[in-house]
N, C-alpha and C. Protein backbone atom coordinates (compact mmCIF):
# COMPACT_ATOMS: atom_id res chain seq x y z
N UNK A 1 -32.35 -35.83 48.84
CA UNK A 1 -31.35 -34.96 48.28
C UNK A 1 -32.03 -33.66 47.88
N UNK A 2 -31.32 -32.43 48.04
CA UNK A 2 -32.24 -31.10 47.74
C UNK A 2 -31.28 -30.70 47.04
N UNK A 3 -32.11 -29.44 46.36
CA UNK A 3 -31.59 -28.68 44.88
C UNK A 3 -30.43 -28.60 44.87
N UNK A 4 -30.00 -27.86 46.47
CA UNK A 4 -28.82 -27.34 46.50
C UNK A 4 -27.59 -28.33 46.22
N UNK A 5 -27.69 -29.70 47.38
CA UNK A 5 -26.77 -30.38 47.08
C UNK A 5 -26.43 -30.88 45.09
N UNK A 6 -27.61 -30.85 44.37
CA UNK A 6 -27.30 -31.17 43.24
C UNK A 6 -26.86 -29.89 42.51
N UNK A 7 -27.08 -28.75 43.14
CA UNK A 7 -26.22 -28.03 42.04
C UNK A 7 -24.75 -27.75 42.51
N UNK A 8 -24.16 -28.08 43.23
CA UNK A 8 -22.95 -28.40 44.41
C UNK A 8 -22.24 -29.54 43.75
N UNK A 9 -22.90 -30.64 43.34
CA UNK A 9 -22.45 -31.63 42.56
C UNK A 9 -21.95 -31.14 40.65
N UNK A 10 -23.23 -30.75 40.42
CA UNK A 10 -22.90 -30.18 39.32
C UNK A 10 -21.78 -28.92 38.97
N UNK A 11 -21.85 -28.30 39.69
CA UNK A 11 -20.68 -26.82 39.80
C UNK A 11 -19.19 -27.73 39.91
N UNK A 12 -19.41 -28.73 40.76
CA UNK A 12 -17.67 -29.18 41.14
C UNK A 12 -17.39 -29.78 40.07
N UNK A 13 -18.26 -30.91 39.44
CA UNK A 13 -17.92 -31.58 38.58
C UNK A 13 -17.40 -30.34 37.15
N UNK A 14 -17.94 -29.88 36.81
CA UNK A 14 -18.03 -28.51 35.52
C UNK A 14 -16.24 -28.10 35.99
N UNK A 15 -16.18 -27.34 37.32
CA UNK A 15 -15.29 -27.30 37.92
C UNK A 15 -13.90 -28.31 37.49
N UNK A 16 -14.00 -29.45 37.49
CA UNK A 16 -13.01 -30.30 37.43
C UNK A 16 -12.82 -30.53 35.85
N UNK A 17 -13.79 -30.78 35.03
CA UNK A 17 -13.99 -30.94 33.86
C UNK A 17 -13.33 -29.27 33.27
N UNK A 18 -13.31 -28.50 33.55
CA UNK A 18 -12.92 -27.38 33.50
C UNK A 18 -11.10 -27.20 33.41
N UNK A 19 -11.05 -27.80 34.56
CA UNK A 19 -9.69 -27.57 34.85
C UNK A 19 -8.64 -28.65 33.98
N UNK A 20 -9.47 -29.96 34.49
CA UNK A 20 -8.55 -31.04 33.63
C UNK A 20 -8.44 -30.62 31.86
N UNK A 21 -9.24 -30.01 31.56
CA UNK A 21 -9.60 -29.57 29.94
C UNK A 21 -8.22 -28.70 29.90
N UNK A 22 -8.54 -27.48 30.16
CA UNK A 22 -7.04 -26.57 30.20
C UNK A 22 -6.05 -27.22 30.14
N UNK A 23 -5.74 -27.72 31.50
CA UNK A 23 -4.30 -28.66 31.57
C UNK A 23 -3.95 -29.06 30.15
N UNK A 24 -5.04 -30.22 30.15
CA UNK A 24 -4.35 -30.41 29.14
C UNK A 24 -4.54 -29.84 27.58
N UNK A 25 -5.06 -28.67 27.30
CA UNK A 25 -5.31 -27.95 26.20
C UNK A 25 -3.49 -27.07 25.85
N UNK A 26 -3.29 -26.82 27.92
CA UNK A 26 -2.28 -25.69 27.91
C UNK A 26 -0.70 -26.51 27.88
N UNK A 27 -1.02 -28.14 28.39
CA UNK A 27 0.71 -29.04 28.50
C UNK A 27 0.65 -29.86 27.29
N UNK A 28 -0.44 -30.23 27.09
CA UNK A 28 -0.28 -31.87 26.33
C UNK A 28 -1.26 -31.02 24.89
N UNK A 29 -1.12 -30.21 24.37
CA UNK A 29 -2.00 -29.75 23.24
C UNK A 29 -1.44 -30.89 22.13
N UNK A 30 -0.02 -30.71 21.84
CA UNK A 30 0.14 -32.34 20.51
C UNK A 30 0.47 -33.28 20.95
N UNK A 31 0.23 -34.10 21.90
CA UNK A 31 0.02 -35.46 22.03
C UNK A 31 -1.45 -36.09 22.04
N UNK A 32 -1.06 -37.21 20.77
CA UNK A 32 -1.60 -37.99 20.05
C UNK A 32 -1.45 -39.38 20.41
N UNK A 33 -1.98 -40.73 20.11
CA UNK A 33 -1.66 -42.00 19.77
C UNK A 33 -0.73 -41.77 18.55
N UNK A 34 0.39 -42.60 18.82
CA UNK A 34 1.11 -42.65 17.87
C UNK A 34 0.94 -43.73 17.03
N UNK A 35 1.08 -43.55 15.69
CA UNK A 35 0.93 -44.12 14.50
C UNK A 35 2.47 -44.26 14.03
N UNK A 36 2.51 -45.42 12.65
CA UNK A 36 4.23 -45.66 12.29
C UNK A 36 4.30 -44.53 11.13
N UNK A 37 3.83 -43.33 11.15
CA UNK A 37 4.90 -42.13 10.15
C UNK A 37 5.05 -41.02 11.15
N UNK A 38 4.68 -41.56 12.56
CA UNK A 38 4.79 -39.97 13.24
C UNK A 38 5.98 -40.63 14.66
N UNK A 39 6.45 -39.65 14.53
CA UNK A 39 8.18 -39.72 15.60
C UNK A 39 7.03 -40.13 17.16
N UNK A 40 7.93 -41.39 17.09
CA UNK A 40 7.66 -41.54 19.46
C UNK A 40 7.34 -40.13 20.12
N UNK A 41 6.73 -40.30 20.88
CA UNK A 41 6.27 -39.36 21.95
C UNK A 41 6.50 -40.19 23.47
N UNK A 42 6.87 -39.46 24.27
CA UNK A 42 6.90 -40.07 25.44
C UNK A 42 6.04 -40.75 26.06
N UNK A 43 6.03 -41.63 26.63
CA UNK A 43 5.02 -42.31 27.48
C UNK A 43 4.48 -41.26 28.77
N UNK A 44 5.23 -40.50 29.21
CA UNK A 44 4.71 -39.45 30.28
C UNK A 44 3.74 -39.02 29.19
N UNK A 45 4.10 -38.33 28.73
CA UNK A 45 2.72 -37.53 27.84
C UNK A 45 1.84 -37.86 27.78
N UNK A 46 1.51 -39.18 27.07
CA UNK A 46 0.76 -40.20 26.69
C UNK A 46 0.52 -40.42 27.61
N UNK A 47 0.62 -41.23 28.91
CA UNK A 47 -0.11 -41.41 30.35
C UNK A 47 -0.79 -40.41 30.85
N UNK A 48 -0.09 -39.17 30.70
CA UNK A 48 -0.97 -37.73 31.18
C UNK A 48 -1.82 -37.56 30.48
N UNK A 49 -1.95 -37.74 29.25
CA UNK A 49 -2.77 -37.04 28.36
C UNK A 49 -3.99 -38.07 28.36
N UNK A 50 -3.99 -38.98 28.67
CA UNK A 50 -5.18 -40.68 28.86
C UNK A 50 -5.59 -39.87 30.20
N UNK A 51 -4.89 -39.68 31.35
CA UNK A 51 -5.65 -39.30 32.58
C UNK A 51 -6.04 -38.20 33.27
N UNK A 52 -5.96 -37.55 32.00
CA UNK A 52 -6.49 -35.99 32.55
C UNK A 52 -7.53 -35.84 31.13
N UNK A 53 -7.81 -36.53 30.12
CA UNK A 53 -8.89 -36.98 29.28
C UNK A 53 -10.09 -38.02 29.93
N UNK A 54 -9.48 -38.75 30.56
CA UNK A 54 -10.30 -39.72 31.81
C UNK A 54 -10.86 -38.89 32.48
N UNK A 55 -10.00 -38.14 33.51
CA UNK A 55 -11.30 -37.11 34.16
C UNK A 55 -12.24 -36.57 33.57
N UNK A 56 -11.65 -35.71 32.31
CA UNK A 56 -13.04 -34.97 31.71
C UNK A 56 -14.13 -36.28 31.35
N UNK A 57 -13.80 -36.92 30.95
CA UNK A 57 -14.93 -38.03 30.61
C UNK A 57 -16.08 -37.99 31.88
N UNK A 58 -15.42 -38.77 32.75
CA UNK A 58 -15.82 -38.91 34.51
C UNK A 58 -16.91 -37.64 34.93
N UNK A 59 -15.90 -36.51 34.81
CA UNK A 59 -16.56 -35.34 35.21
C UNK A 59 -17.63 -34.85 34.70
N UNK A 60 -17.66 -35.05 33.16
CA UNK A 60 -18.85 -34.84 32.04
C UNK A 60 -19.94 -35.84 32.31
N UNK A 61 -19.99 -36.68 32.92
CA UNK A 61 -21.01 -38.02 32.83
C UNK A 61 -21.28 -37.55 34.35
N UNK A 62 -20.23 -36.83 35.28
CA UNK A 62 -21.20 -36.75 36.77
C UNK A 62 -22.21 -35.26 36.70
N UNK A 63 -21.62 -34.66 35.57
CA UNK A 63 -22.81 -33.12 35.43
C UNK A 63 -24.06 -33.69 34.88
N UNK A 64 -23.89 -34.80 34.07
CA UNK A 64 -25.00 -34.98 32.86
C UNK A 64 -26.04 -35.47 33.79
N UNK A 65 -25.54 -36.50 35.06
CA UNK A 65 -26.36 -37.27 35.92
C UNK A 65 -27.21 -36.59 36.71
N UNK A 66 -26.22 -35.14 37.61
CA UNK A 66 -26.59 -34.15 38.17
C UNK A 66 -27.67 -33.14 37.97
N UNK A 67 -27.59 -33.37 36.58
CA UNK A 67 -28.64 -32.10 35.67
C UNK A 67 -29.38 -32.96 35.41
N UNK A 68 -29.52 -34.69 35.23
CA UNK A 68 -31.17 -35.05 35.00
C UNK A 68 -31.38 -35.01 36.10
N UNK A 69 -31.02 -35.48 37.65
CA UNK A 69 -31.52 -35.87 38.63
C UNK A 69 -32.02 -34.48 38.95
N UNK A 70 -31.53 -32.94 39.12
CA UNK A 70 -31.87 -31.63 39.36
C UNK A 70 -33.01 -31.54 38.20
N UNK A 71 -33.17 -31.47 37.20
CA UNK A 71 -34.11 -31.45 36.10
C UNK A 71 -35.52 -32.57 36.82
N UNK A 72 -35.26 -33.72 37.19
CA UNK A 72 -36.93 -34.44 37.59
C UNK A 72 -36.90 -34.03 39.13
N UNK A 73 -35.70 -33.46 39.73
CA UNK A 73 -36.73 -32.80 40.89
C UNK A 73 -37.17 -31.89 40.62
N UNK A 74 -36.73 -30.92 40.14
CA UNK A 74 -37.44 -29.61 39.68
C UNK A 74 -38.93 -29.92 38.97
N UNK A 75 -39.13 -30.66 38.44
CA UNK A 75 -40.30 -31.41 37.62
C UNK A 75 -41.13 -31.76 38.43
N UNK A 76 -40.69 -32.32 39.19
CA UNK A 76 -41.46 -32.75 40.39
C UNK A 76 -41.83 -31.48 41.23
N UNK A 77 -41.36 -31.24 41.55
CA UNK A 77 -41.74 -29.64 42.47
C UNK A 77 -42.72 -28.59 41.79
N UNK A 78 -42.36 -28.45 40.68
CA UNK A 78 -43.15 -27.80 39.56
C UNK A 78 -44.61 -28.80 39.15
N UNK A 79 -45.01 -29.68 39.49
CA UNK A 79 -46.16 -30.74 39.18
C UNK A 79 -46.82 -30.52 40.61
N UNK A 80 -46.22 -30.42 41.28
CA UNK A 80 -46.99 -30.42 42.84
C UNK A 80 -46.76 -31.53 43.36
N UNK A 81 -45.56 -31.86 43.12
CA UNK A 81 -45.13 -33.78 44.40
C UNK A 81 -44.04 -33.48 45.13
N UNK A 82 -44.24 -33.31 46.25
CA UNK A 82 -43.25 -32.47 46.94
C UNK A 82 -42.39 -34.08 46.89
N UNK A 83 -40.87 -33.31 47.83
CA UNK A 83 -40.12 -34.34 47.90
C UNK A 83 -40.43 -35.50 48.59
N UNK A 84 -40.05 -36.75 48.97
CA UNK A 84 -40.55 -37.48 49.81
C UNK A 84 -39.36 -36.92 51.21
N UNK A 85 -40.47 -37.34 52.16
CA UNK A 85 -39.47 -36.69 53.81
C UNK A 85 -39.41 -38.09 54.16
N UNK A 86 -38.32 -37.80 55.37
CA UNK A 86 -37.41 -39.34 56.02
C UNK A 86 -38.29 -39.03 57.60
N UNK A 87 -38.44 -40.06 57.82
CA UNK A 87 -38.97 -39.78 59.77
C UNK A 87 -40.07 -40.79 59.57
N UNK A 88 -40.79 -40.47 60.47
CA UNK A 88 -41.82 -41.19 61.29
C UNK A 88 -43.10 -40.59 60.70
N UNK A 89 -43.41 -41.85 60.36
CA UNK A 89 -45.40 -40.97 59.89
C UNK A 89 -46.47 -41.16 60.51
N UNK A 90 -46.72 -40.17 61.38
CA UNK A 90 -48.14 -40.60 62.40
C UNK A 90 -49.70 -40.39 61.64
C-alpha cells in the first residue's frame, strides 16, 4: 500500500464524516433519546439521527486507522526501511 492510497482513504473518510456531521447538525439538530418528561419524537428522526451518527463513528475510526497506518509508513521511510516489494527475488 503507498502513501497515496492512504491519504485517499483518509480524505474520503474525513469527507464522509464531514458530511454525515452537517446533515445531521443542519436536519436532526434536537433529536434526542427520549426520556418520560420530554414529548415523543418520531421514530424517522430517531432512526436518522442513530444512522447518520453511525457513519460518523465508522468514518472517524477509518481516518484514525488511516493516519496510524500513513504515520508507521512514513516512519518507516524516514528510518531507512523501504517498503517491502511484491515479485520475484533473484
Amino acid at each position: 500500500m503507498s502513501a497515496h492510497v492512504i491519504f485517499k482513504v483518509l480524505v474520503c473518510s474525513l469527507v464522509v464524516f464531514a458530511v454525515a456531521f452537517a446533515l445531521r447538525r443542519a436536519f436532526l439538530w434536537d433529536v434526542m433519546p427520549v426520556s418520560w418528561d420530554q414529548e415523543p419524537q418520531s421514530l424517522y428522526a430517531l432512526g436518522a439521527a442513530f444512522l447518520l451518527r453511525s457513519i460518523e463513528n465508522i468514518a472517524i475510526v477509518v481516518a484514525a486507522i488511516a493516519l496510524a497506518f500513513g504515520c508507521t509508513f512514513c516512519l518507516d521511510r524516514w528510518r531507512g526501511n523501504p517498503a517491502p516489494t511484491t515479485g520475484s527475488r533473484e
